[in-house]
C-alpha atoms as a PDB file:
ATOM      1  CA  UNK A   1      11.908  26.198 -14.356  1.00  0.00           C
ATOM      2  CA  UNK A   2       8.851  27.516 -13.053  1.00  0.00           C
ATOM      3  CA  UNK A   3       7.917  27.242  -9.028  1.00  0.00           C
ATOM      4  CA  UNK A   4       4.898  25.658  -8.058  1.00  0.00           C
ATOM      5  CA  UNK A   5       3.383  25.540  -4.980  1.00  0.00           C
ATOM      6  CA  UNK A   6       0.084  23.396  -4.204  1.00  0.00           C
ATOM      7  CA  UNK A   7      -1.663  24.451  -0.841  1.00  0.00           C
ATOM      8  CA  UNK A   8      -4.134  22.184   0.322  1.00  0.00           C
ATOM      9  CA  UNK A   9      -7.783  23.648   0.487  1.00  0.00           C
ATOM     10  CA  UNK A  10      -8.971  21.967   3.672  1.00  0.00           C
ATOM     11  CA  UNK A  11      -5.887  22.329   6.037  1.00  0.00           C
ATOM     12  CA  UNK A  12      -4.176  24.959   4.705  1.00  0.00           C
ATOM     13  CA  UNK A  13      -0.819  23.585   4.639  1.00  0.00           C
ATOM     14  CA  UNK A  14       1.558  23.263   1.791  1.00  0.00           C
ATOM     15  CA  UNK A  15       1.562  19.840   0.286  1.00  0.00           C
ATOM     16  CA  UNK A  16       4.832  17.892  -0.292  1.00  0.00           C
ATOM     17  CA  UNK A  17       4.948  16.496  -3.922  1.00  0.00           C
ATOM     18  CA  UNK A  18       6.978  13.615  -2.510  1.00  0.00           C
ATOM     19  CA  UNK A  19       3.698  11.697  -1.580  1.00  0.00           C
ATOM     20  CA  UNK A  20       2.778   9.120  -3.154  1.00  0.00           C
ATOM     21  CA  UNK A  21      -0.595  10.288  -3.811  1.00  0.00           C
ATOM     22  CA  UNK A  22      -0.474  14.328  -3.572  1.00  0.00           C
ATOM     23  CA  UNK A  23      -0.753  16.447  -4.845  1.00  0.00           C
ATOM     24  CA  UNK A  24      -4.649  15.899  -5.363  1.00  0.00           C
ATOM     25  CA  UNK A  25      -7.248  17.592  -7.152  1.00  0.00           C
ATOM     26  CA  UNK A  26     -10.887  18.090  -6.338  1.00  0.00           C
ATOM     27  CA  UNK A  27     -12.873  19.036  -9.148  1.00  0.00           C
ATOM     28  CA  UNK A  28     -16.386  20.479  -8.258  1.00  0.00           C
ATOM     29  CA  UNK A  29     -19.219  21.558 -10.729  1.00  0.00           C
ATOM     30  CA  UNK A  30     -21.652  23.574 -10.358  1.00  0.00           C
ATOM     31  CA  UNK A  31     -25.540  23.275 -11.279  1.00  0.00           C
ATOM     32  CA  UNK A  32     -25.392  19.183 -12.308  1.00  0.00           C
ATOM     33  CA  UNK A  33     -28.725  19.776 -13.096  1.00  0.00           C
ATOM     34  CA  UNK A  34     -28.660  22.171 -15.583  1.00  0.00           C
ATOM     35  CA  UNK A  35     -27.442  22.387 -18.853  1.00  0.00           C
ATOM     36  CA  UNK A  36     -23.986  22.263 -19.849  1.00  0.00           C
ATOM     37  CA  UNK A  37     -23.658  26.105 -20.568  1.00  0.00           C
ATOM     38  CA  UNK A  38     -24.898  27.022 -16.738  1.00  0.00           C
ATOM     39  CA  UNK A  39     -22.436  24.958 -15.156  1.00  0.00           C
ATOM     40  CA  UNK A  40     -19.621  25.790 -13.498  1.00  0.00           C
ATOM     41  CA  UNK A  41     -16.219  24.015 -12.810  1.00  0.00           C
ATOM     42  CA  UNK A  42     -13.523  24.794 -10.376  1.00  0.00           C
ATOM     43  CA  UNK A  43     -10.201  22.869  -9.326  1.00  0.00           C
ATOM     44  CA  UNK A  44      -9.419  22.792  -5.769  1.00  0.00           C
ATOM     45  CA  UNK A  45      -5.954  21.413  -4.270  1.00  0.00           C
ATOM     46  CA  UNK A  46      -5.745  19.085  -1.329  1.00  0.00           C
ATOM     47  CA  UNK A  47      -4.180  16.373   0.701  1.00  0.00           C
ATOM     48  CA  UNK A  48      -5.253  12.552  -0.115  1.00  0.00           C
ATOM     49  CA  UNK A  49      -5.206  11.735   3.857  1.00  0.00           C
ATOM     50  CA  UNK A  50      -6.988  15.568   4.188  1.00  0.00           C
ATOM     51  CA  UNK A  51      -9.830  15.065   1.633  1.00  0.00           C
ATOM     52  CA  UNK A  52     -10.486  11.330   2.532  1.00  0.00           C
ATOM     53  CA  UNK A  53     -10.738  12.487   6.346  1.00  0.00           C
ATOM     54  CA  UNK A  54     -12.711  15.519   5.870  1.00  0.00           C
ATOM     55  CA  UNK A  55     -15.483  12.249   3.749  1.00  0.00           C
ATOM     56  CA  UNK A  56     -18.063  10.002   5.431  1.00  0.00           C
ATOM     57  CA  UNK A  57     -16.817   7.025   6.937  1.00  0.00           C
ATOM     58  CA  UNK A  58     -19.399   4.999   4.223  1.00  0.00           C
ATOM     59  CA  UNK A  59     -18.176   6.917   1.425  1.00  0.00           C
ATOM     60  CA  UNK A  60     -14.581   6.955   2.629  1.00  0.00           C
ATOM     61  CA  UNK A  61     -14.176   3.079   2.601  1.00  0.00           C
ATOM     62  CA  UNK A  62     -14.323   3.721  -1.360  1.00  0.00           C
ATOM     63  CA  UNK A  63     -11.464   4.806  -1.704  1.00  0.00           C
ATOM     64  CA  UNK A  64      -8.827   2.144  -1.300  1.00  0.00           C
ATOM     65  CA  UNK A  65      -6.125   3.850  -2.765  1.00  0.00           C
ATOM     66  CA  UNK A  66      -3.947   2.620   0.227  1.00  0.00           C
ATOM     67  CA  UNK A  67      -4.127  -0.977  -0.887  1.00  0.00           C
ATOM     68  CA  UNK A  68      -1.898   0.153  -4.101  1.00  0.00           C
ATOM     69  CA  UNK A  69       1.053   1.456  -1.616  1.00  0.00           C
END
């Protein structure tokens, strides 16, 4: 069995996998507005509570994954 560890990119901490929504993943790509063969893509790990506090309060109410709980 192979260890994994996810550590979240915007506090640092380790994230339980006992949540009920972490770990998360935050994709991100690169150059939208270019063609497919500039762009980039990179994974980052985080916190559901961390990413949707680090968010705009008008983007934030969005995400309502707290109404599935």
């Amino acid at each position: 069995m192979v260890l994994v560890r996810y550590q979240c990119c915007i506090c640092g901490e380790n994230i339980d996998k006992d949540s009920q929504f972490d770990p998360c993943g935050v994709s991100i790509f690169s150059n939208l507005d270019k063609d497919e063969n500039d762009q980039l893509e990179a994974m980052f790990f985080c916190h559901y509570d961390c990413f949707r506090g680090s968010m705009d309060l008008g983007v934030r109410m969005h995400l309502n994954l707290e109404d599935q709980e």
